[in-house]
Protein backbone atom coordinates (compact mmCIF):
# COMPACT_ATOMS: atom_id res chain seq x y z
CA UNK A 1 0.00 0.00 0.00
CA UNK A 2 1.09 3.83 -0.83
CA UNK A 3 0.74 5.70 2.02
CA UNK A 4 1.95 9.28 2.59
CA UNK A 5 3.35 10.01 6.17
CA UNK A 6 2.46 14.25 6.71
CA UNK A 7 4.05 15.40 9.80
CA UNK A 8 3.90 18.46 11.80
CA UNK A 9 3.35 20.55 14.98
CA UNK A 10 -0.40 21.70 13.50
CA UNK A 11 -0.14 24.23 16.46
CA UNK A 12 -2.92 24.74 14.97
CA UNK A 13 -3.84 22.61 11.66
CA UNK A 14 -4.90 25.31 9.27
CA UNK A 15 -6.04 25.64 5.64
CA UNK A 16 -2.83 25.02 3.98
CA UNK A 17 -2.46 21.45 6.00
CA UNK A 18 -6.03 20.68 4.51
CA UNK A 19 -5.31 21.68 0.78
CA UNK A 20 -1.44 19.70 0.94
CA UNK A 21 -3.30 16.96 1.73
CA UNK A 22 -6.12 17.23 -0.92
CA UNK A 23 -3.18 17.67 -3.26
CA UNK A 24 -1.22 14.62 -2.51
CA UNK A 25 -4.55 12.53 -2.58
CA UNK A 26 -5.39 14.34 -6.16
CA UNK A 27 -1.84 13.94 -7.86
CA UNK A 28 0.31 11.41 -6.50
CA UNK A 29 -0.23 7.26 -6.34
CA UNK A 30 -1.50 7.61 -2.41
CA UNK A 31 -3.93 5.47 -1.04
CA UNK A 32 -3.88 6.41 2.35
CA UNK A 33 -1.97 9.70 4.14
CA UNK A 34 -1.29 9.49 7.93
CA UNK A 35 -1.31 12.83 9.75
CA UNK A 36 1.53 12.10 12.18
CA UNK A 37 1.28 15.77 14.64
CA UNK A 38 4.76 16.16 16.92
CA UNK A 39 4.69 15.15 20.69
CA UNK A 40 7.03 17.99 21.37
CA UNK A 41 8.90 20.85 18.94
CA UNK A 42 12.37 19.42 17.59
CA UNK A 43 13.04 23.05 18.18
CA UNK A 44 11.69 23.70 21.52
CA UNK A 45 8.79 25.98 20.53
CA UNK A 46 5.12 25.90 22.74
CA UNK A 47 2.81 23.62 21.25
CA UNK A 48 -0.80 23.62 22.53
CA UNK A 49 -1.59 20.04 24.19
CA UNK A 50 -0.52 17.06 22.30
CA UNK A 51 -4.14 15.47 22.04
CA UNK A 52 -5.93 18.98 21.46
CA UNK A 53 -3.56 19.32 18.24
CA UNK A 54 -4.72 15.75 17.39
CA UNK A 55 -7.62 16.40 17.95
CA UNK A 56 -7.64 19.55 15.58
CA UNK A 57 -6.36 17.21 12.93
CA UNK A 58 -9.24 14.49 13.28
CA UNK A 59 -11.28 17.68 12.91
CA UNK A 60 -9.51 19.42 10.03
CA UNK A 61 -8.69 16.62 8.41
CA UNK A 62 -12.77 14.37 8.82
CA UNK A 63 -13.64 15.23 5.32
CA UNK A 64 -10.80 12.61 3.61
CA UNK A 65 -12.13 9.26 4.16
CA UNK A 66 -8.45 7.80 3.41
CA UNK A 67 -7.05 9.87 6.21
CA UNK A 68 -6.04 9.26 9.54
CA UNK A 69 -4.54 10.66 12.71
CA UNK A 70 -1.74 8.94 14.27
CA UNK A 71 -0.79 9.18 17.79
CA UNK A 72 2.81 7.41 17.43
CA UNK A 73 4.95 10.20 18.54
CA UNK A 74 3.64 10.43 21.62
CA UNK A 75 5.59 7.55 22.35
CA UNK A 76 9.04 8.52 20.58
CA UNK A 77 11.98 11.03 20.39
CA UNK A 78 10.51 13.18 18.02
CA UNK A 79 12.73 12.81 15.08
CA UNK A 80 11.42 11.61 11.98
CA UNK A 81 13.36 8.74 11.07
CA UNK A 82 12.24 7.03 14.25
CA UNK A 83 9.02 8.34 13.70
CA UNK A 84 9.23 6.64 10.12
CA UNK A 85 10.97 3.10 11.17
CA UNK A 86 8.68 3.34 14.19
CA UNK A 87 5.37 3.05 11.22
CA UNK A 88 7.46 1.11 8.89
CA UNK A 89 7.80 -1.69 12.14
CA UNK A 90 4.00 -1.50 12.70
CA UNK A 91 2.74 -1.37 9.01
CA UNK A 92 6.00 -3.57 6.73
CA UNK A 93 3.52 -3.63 3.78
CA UNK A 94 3.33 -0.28 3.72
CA UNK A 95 5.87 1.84 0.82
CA UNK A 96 5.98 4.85 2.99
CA UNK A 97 6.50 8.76 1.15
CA UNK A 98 7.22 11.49 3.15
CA UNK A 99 4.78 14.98 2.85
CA UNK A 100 7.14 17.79 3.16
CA UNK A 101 6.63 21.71 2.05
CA UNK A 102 9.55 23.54 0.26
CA UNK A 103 9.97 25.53 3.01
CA UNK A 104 11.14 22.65 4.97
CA UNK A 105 13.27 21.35 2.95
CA UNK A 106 15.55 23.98 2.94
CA UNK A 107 16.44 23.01 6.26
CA UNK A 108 17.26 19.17 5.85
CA UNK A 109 20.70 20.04 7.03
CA UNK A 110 19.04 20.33 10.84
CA UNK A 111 17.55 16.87 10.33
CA UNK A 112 18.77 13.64 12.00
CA UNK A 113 19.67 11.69 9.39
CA UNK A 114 18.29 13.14 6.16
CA UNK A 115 19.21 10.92 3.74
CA UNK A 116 18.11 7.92 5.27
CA UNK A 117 14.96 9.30 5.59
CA UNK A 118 14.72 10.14 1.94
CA UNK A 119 15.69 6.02 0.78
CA UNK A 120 13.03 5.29 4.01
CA UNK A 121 10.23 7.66 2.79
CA UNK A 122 10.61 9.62 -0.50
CA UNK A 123 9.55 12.81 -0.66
CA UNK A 124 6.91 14.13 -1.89
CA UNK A 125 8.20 18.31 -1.65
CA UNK A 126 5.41 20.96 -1.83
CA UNK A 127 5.75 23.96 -2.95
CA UNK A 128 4.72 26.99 -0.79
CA UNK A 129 3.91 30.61 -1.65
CA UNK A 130 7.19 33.08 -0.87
CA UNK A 131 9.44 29.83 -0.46
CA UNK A 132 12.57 29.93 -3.27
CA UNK A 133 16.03 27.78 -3.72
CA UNK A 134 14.22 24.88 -4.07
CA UNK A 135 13.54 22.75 -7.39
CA UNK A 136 9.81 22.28 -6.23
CA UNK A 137 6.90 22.55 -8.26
CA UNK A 138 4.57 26.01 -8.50
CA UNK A 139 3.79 26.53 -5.47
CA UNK A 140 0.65 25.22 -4.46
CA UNK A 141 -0.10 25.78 -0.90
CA UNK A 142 -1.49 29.64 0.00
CA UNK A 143 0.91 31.07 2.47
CA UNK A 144 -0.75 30.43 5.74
CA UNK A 145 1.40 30.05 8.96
CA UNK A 146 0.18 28.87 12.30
CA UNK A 147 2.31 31.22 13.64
CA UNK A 148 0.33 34.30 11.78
CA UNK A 149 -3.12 31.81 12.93
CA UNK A 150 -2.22 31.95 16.30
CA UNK A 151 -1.80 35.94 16.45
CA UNK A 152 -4.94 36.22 15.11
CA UNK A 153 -6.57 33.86 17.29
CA UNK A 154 -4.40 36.16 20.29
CA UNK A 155 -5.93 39.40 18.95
CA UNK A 156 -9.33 37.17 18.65
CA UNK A 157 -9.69 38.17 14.69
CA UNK A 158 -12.40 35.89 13.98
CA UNK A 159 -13.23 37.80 10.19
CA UNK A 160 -9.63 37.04 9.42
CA UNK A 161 -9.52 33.87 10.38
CA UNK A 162 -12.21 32.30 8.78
CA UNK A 163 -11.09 32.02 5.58
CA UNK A 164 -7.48 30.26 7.26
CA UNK A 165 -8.71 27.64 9.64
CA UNK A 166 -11.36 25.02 9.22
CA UNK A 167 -14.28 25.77 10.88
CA UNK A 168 -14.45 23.08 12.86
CA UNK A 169 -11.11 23.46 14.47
CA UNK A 170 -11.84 27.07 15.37
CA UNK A 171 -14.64 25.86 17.81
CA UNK A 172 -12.34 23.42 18.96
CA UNK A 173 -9.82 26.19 20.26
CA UNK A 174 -12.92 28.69 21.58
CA UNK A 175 -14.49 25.68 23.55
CA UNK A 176 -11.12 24.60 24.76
CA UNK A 177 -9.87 28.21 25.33
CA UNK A 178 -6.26 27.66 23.31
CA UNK A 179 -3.76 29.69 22.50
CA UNK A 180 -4.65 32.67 25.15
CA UNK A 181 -7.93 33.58 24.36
C-alpha cells in the first residue's frame, strides 16, 4: 500500500495542512496519508496540548475518508526517522513517502539523518507561496502560517480567520480556550 506520512506541529492545523493533503490525494499514487502531529517541537517551541492538536487534525482533516490521525509520537523522540521506522515496524507492507513543504526542505541540514529518511520515505516536496532555492513545483499551498493563525486567534480576529482555519477546528480552540484567548 502507498501511504503518505504528513508530519507536523499543527499548532494549529490550518487551511494550507487541509489543501497539501487534498493535493497529494489528487496527484500522487497515495492510497492512504497518515497525519503524524509532533509530541514535542524538535526546536523547543510551545505547542498547545498534544491530544488537542490531534484532535484539531481528526477535525480538520474528517472530510478525507483515506485519512487518519496517528498518535505514534507520543511515544518517541521526536525525530522523523524514528518516527518513520517506528510506522514502517507496525505497518512492513506499507511503501511509505514522506509529505514535506519547500519551506522545509531547505532546512534538511538540521535533520537527524536526512538521507536515510529520503531512501526510508521519499519525498513528496510541496511547494509553498514566498518559499525559493528549491527545485519544487509552482507553489501550491497559499501562504498560511500557524504562527500568523495563532496571532490572530491572540488578537481574537475571527473575520480574518475564517477564511485560514477550518471551521471546525476554530470551535475546537474557543471551547477549549487555546492559545490565550
Amino acid at each position: 500500500m502507498n501511504v503518505a506520512i504528513f508530519g507536523g506541529s499543527f499548532n494549529p492545523p490550518h487551511a494550507s495542512h487541509v489543501l497539501a493533503i487534498a493535493y497529494v490525494l489528487a496527484t500522487s499514487d497515495i492510497e492512504r496519508l497518515v497525519v503524524v502531529p509532533a509530541f514535542k517541537h524538535p526546536f523547543a517551541k510551545h505547542l498547545a496540548p498534544f491530544e488537542d492538536r490531534v484532535r484539531m487534525c481528526e477535525l480538520a482533516t474528517e472530510i478525507f475518508p483515506s485519512v487518519e490521525v496517528s498518535r505514534i509520537e507520543k511515544d518517541l523522540d521526536g525525530l522523523t526517522l524514528h518516527t518513520l521506522e517506528a510506522i514502517q515496524r507496525e505497518h512492513p507492507d506499507w511503501k511509505m513517502r514522506l509529505v514535506m513543504g519547500a519551506d522545509i526542505l531547505l532546512e534538511a541540514d538540521k535533520w537527524f539523518r536526512f538521507d536515510d529518511v529520503k531512501k526510508l520515505a521519499p519525498p513528496i516536496i510541496l511547494g509553498r507561496a514566498g518559499v525559493h532555492g528549491t527545485s519544487a513545483p509552482t507553489p501550491v499551498l497559499p501562504e498560511i502560517s500557524s504562527t500568523r493563525v495563532r496571532e490572530l486567534l491572540a488578537a481574537k480576529d475571527w473575520d480574518a480567520l475564517e477564511p485560514l482555519v477550518p471551521r471546525a477546528v476554530i470551535e475546537h480552540i474557543r471551547a477549549k480556550n487555546l492559545y490565550a484567548l
